[in-house]
Structure formats: C-alpha cells, structure tokens
Protein backbone atom coordinates (compact mmCIF):
# COMPACT_ATOMS: atom_id res chain seq x y z
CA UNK A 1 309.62 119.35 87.08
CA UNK A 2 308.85 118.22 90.43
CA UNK A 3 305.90 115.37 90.70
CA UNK A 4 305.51 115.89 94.75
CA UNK A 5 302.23 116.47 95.33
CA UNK A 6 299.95 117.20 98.53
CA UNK A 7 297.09 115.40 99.25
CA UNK A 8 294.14 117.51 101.51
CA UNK A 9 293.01 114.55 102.84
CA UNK A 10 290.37 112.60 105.53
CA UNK A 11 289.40 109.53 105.86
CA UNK A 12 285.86 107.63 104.99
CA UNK A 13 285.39 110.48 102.77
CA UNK A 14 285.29 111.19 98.81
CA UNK A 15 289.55 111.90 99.12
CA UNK A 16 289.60 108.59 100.06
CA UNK A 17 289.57 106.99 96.03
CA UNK A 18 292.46 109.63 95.44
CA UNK A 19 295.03 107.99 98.19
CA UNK A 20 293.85 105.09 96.06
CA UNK A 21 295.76 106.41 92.66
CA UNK A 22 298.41 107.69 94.94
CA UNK A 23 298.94 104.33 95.71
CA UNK A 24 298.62 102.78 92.14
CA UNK A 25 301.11 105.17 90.76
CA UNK A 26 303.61 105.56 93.78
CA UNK A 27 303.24 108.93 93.53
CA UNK A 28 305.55 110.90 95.52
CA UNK A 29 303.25 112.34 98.00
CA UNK A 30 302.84 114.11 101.73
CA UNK A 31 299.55 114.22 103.44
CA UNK A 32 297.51 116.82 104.72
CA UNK A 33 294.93 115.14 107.19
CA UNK A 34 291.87 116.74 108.11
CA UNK A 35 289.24 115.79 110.78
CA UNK A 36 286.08 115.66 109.48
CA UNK A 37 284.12 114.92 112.30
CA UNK A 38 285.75 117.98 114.01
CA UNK A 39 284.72 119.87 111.55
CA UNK A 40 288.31 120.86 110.36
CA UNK A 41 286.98 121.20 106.57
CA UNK A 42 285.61 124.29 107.86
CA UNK A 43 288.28 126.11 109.98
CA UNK A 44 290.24 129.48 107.85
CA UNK A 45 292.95 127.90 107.40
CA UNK A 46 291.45 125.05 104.97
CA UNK A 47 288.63 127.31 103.87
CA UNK A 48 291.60 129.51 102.26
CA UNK A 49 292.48 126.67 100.25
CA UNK A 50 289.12 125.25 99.36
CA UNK A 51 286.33 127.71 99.87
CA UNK A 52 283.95 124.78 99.27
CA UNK A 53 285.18 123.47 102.61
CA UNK A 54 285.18 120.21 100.58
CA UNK A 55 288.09 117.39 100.26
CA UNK A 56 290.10 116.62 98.26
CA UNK A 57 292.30 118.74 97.29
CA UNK A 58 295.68 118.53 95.38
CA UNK A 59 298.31 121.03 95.76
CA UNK A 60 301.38 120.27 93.18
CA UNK A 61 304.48 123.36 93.69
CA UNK A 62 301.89 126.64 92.71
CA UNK A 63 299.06 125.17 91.15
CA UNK A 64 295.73 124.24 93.08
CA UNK A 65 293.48 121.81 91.44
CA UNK A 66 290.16 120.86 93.36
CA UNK A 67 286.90 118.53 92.27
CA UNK A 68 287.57 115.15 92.44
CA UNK A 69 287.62 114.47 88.23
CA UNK A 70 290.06 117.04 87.88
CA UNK A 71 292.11 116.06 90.23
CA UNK A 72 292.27 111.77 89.18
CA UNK A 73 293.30 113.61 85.70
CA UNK A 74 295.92 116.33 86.90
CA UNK A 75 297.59 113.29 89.14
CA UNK A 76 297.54 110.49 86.70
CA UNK A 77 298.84 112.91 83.93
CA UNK A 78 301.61 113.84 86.21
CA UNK A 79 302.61 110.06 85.37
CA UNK A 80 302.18 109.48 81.78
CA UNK A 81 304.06 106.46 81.88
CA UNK A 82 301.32 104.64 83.72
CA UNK A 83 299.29 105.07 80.61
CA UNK A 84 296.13 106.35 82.88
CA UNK A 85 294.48 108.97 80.24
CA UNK A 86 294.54 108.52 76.96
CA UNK A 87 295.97 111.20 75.22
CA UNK A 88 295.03 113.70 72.78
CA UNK A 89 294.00 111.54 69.55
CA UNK A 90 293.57 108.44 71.26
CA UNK A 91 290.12 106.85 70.11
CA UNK A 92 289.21 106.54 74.27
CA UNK A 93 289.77 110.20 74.74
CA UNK A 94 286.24 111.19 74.09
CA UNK A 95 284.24 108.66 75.79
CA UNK A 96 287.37 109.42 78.84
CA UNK A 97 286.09 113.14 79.34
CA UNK A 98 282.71 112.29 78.77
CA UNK A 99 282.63 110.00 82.08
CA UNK A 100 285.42 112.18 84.11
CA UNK A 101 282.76 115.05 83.68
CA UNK A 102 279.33 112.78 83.92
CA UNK A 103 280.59 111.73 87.58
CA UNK A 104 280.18 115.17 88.52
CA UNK A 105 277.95 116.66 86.31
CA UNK A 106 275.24 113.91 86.95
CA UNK A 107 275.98 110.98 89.21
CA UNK A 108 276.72 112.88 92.10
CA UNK A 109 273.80 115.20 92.10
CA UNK A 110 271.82 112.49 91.15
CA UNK A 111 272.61 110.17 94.36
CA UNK A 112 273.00 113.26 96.51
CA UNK A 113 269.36 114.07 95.48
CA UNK A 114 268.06 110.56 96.33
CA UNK A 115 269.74 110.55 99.69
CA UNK A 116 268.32 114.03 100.47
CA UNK A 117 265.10 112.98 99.63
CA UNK A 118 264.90 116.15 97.02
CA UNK A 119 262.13 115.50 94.62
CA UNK A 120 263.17 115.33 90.94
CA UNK A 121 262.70 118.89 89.32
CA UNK A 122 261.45 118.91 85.68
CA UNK A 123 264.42 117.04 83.19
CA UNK A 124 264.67 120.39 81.31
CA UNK A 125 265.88 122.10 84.72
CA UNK A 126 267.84 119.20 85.77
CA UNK A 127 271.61 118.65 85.32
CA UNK A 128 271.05 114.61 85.19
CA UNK A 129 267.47 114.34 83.88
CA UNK A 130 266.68 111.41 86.09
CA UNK A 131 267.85 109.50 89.19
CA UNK A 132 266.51 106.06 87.23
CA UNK A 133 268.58 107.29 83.71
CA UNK A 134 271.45 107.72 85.48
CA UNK A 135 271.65 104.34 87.34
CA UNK A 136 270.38 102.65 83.89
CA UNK A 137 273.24 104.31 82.15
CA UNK A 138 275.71 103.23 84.76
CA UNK A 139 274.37 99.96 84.33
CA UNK A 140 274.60 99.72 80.81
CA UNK A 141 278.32 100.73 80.98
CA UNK A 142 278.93 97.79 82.65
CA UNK A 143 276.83 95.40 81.47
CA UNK A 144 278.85 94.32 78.78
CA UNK A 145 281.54 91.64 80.73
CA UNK A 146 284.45 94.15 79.66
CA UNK A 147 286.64 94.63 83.06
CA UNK A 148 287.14 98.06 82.85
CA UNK A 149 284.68 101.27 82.45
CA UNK A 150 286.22 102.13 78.96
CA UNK A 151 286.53 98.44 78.04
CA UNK A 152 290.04 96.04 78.71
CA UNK A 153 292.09 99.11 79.23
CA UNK A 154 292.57 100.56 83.21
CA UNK A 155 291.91 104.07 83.12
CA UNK A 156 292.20 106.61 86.57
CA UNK A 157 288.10 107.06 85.34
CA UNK A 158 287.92 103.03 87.20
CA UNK A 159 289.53 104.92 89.95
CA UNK A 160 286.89 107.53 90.60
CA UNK A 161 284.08 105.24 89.44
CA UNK A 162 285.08 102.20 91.38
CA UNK A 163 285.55 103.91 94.36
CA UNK A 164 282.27 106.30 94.17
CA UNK A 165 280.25 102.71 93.06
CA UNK A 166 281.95 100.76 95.85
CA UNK A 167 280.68 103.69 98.31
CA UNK A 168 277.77 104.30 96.91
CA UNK A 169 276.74 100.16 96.77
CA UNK A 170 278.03 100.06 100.70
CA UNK A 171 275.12 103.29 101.26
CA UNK A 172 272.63 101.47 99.54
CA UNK A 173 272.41 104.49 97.44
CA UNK A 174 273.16 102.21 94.07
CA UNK A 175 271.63 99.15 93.07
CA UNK A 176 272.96 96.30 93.13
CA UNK A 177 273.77 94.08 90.20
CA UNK A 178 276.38 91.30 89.53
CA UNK A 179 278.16 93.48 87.00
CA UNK A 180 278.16 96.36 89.51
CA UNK A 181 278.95 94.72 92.42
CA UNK A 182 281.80 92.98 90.75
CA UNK A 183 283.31 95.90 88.88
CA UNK A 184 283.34 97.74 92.47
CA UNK A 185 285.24 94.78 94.19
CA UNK A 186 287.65 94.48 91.01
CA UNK A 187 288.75 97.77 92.22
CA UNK A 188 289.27 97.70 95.75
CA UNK A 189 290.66 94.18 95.38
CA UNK A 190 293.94 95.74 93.63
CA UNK A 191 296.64 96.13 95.89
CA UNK A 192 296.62 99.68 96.07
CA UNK A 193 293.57 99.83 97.01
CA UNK A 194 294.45 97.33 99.46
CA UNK A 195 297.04 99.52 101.00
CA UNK A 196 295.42 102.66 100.94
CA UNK A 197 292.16 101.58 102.69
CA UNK A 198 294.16 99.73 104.83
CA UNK A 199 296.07 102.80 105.62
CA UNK A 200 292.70 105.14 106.44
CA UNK A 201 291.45 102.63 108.50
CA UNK A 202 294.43 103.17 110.79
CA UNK A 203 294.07 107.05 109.95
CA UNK A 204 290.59 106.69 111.02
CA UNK A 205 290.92 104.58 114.44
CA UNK A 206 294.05 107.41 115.54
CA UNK A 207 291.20 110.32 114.76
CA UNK A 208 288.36 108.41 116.45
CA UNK A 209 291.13 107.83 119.76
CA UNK A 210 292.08 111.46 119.39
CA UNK A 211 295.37 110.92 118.41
C-alpha cells in the first residue's frame, strides 16, 4: 500500500503541527497550500473537500480523514515503525485516546471560548466543564518532570499537544508555567520541528509577497 499522502495545508495555522509529524516521520508527502488570508479555505473547490472550510486535511489514495486528532493518528499509524501510537493492548493505549479526543473535545472549545469572550454555560451543558479545569488538568499532566505527555515515551499526542501549547502560550491564551513552557519548547526544539517551521515561515513570507 501506498504511504503518499496530501497535506491541505497553510501556514500560521492549526495544519501547521501536522507538517511537523510529516517531518518527524519523513513521510512521503505533496502539499496542498492554501491562503488563508485570501480566504481560500472558503472557495468550492476546498469547501468540496472540507465543508468545515477548516485545515488540515489529509488525503491518503481514497480515503479523507479531517480533525486534527484523527489525522496525527491516521499519519503516524501509516508508520508503525516509528512506534507513535501504541497499539491495541499496549498499557498507554487508553490514556493515548483519552488525550487525542480531550484536545478536541475540551481544550479547544475551552480556549476558543476564553478568546471569544463566551461566558461559561452551566458544567452540565458544557463539553469541558470549565476553562480553569481544563488548564489545571493540563497542568497536572505535566507537572510531574516526565518529558513526554504519556510519560518517557514520544507519542504523535506530544505532536498535537506541543504544538497547540506552544501556540496557545505564544496567544497568551495558556498560562504559563515552567513545566508548560518547557514541554512546549521540548517540542519545537526537535529538528523537525525545526525544519518544518522553518519551512512555513518561507511559505508564509512568498504568500504575504504574493508569490
């Protein structure tokens, strides 16, 4: 089976953590760049791929995966060898999906809420409970020195967390401790990372000179 993959893609955006594992695993890869600021996301052509008008989005021969946990796991699974998700059985699998699915289920609308300025609706209406148990829980995860969100083992859940904390610390929209702050820069300091932002900050500059 082919592993080729392509990437709906635009810089300074939430796409931007999965060039990131494209990077880590060498996946074999073609880009689809979008313009966000000229509002691209929203022309037919995309909206017939992601109705949501939303990136990313990974398409891999037939099969269309979007939402950004789904696809970190479709990608990194295309690569078992890297070792990414733990399998079926694996004592990390549960506490794996539980985070892949928190990030969606409650972290983002959680920060979106904050940054809207949305007032909290009662917990038993909302998908997160809190804005403040969120962050504590976040916190907690990595208060415990371990250099990895599921302990001393890498796991493609670092690369949607790291990336979503290292935004979301840059926004102000998280705060700030040491074991954040470091956990976020533990990330972006590997040399994918390195490579990939390195590589949308070119992207970035050729869309902001209309290139």
């Amino acid at each position: 089976m082919s592993r080729f993959v392509t990437l709906f893609h635009a810089p300074n955006s939430r796409s931007a953590g999965v060039r990131i594992l494209i990077e880590e695993l060498q996946a074999e890869h073609e880009l689809h760049v979008l313009d966000l600021p000229r509002q691209q996301q929203r022309e037919p052509a995309y909206l017939a791929v992601n109705p949501m008008g939303k990136v990313p989005a990974l398409l891999h021969d037939d099969v269309l995966v979007t939402e950004q946990a789904a696809i970190y796991q479709y990608l990194a699974e295309l690569y078992p060898e890297r070792g990414l998700v733990p399998p079926v059985g694996d004592p990390l699998r549960g506490a794996f999906l539980r985070w892949m699915v928190f990030y969606g289920s409650c972290f983002e609308p959680a920060m979106t809420d904050r940054a809207l300025k949305r007032e909290e609706g009662a917990p038993s209406w909302s998908p997160y409970g809190s804005f403040d148990s969120v962050v504590q829980l976040v916190q907690q995860q990595l208060a415990n020195g371990r250099p990895w969100w599921l302990g001393e083992r890498l796991t493609v859940a670092d690369f949607l967390w790291g990336h979503a904390l290292a935004d979301m610390l840059a926004f102000q929209m998280m705060p700030a401790t040491p074991a954040v702050e470091a956990y976020a820069v533990r990330l972006r300091s590997r040399p994918a990372a390195q490579r990939a932002l390195a590589l949308d900050a070119e992207l970035a500059a050729r869309q902001a000179g209309g290139s």
